[in-house]
N, C-alpha and C. Protein backbone atom coordinates (compact mmCIF):
# COMPACT_ATOMS: atom_id res chain seq x y z
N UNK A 1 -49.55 -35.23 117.90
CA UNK A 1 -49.27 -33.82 118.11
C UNK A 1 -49.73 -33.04 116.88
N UNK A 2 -50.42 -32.11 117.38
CA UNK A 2 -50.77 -30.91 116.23
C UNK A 2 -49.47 -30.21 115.41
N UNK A 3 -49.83 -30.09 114.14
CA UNK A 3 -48.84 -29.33 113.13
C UNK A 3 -48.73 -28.09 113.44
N UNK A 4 -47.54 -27.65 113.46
CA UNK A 4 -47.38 -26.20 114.02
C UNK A 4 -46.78 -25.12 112.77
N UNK A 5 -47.28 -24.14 112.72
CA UNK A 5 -47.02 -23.67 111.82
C UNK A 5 -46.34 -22.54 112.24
N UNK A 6 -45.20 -21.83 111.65
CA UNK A 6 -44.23 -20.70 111.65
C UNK A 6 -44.94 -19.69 111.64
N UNK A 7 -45.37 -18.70 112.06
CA UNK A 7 -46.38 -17.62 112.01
C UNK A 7 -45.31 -16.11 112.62
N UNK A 8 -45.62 -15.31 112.61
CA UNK A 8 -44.82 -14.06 112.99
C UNK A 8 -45.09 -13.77 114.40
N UNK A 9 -45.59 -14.20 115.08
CA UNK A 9 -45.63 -14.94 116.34
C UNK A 9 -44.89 -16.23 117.16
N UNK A 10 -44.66 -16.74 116.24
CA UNK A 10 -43.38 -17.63 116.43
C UNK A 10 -44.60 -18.98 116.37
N UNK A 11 -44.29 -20.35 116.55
CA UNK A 11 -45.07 -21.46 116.47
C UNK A 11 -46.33 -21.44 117.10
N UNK A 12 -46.93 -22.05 116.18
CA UNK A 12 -48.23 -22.14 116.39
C UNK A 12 -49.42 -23.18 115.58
N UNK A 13 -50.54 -23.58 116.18
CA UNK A 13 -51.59 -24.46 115.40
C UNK A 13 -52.18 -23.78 114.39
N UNK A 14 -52.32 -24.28 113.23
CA UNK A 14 -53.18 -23.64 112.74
C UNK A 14 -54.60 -22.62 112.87
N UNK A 15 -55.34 -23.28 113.98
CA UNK A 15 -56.61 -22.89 114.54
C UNK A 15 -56.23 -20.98 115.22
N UNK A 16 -54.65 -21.20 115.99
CA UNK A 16 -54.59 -20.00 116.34
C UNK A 16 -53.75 -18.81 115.08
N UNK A 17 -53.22 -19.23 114.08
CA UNK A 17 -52.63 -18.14 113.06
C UNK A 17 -54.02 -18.22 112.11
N UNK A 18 -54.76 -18.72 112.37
CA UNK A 18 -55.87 -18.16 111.56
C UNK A 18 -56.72 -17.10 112.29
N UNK A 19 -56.63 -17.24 114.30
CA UNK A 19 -57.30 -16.49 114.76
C UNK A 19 -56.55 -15.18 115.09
N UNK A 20 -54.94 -15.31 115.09
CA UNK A 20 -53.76 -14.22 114.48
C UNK A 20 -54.43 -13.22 113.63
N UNK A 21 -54.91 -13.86 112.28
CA UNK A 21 -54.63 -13.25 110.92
C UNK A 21 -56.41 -12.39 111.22
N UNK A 22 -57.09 -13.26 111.52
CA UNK A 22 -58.25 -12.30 111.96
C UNK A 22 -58.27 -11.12 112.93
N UNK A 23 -57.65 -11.25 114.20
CA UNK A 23 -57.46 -9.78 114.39
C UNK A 23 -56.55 -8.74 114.03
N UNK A 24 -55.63 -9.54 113.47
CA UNK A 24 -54.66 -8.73 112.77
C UNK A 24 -55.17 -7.58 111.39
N UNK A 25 -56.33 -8.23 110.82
CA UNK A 25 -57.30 -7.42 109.83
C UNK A 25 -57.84 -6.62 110.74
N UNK A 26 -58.56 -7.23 111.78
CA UNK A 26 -59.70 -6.14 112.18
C UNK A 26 -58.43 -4.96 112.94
N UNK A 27 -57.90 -5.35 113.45
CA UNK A 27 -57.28 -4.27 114.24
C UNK A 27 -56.82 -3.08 113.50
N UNK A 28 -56.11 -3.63 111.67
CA UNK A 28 -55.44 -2.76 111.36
C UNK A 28 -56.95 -2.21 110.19
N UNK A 29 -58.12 -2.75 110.07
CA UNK A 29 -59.14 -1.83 109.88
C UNK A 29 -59.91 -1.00 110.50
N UNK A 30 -59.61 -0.69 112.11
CA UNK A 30 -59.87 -0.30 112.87
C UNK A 30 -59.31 1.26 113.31
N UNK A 31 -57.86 0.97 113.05
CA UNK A 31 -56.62 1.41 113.03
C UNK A 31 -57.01 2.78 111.54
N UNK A 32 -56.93 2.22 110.26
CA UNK A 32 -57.93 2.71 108.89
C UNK A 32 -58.69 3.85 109.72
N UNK A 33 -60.01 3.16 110.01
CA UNK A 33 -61.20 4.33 109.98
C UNK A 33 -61.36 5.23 111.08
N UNK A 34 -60.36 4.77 112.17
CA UNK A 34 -59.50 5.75 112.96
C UNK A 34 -59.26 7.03 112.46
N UNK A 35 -57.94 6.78 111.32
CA UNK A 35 -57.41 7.29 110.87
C UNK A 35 -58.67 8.42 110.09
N UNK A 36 -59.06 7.32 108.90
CA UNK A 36 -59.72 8.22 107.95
C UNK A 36 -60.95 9.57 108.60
N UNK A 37 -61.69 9.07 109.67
CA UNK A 37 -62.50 9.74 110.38
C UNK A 37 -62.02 10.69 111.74
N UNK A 38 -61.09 10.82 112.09
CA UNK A 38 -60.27 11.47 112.87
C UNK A 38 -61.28 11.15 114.38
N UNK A 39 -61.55 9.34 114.48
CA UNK A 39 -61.47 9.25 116.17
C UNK A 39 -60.39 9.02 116.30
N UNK A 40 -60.40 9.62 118.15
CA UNK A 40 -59.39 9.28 118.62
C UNK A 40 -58.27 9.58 118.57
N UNK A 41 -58.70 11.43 118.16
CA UNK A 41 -57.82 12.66 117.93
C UNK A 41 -58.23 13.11 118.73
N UNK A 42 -56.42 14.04 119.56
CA UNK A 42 -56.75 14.88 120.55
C UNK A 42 -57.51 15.93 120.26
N UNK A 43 -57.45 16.69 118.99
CA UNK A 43 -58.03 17.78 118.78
C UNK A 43 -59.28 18.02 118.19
N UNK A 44 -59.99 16.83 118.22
CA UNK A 44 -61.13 16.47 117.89
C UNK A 44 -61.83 16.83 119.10
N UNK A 45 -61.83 16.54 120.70
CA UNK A 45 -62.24 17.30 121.82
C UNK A 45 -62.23 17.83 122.34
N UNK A 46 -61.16 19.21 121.56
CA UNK A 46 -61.33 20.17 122.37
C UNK A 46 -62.11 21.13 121.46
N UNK A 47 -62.87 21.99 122.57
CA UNK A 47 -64.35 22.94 122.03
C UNK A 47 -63.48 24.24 121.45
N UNK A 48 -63.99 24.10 120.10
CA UNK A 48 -63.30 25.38 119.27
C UNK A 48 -64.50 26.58 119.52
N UNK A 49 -63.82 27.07 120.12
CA UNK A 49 -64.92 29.01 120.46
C UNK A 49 -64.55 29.94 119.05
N UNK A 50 -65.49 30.22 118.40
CA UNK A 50 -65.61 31.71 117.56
C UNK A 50 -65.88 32.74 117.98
N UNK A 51 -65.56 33.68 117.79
CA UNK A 51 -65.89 35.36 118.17
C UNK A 51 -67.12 35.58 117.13
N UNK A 52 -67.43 34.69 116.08
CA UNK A 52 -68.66 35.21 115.16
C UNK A 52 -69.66 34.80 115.93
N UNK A 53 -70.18 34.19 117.16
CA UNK A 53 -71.17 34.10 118.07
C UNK A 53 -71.74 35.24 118.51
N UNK A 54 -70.58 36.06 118.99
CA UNK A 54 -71.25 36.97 120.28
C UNK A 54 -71.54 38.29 119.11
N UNK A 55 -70.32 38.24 117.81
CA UNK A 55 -70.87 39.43 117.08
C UNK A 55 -72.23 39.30 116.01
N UNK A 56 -72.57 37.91 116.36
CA UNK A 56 -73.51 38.26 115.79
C UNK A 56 -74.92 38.39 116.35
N UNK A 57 -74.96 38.04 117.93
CA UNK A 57 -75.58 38.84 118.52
C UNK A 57 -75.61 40.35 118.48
N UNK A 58 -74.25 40.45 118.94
CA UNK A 58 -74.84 42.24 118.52
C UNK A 58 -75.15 43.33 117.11
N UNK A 59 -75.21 42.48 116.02
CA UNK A 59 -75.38 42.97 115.21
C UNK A 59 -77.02 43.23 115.32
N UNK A 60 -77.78 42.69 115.99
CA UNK A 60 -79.15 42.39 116.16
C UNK A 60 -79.90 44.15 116.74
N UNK A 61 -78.73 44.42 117.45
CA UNK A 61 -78.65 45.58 118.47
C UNK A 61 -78.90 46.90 118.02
């Protein structure tokens, strides 16, 4: 029988708390540049309208 190791997942082989600990990085670097770059903000898609558009058409006038 394989050695099982205590993991925060509860028991497990080695082979899988190593494949744990790997997405556990990527996810929470994922999670990071989420953050730092603002995907996957609501207010990131919605279309911000200016009024300096249309006046500066008519300044043309």
């Amino acid at each position: 029988m394989a050695v099982m190791i205590h993991s925060k997942y509860g028991y497990e082989p080695p082979e899988w708390v190593q494949a744990d600990a790997r997405l556990d990085r990527w996810y929470k670097d994922k999670k990071r540049r989420a953050n730092k770059h603002g995907a996957f903000s609501l207010d990131k898609n919605k279309e911000v309208r200016h009024e300096t558009t249309s006046v500066c058409k008519n300044q043309w006038y």
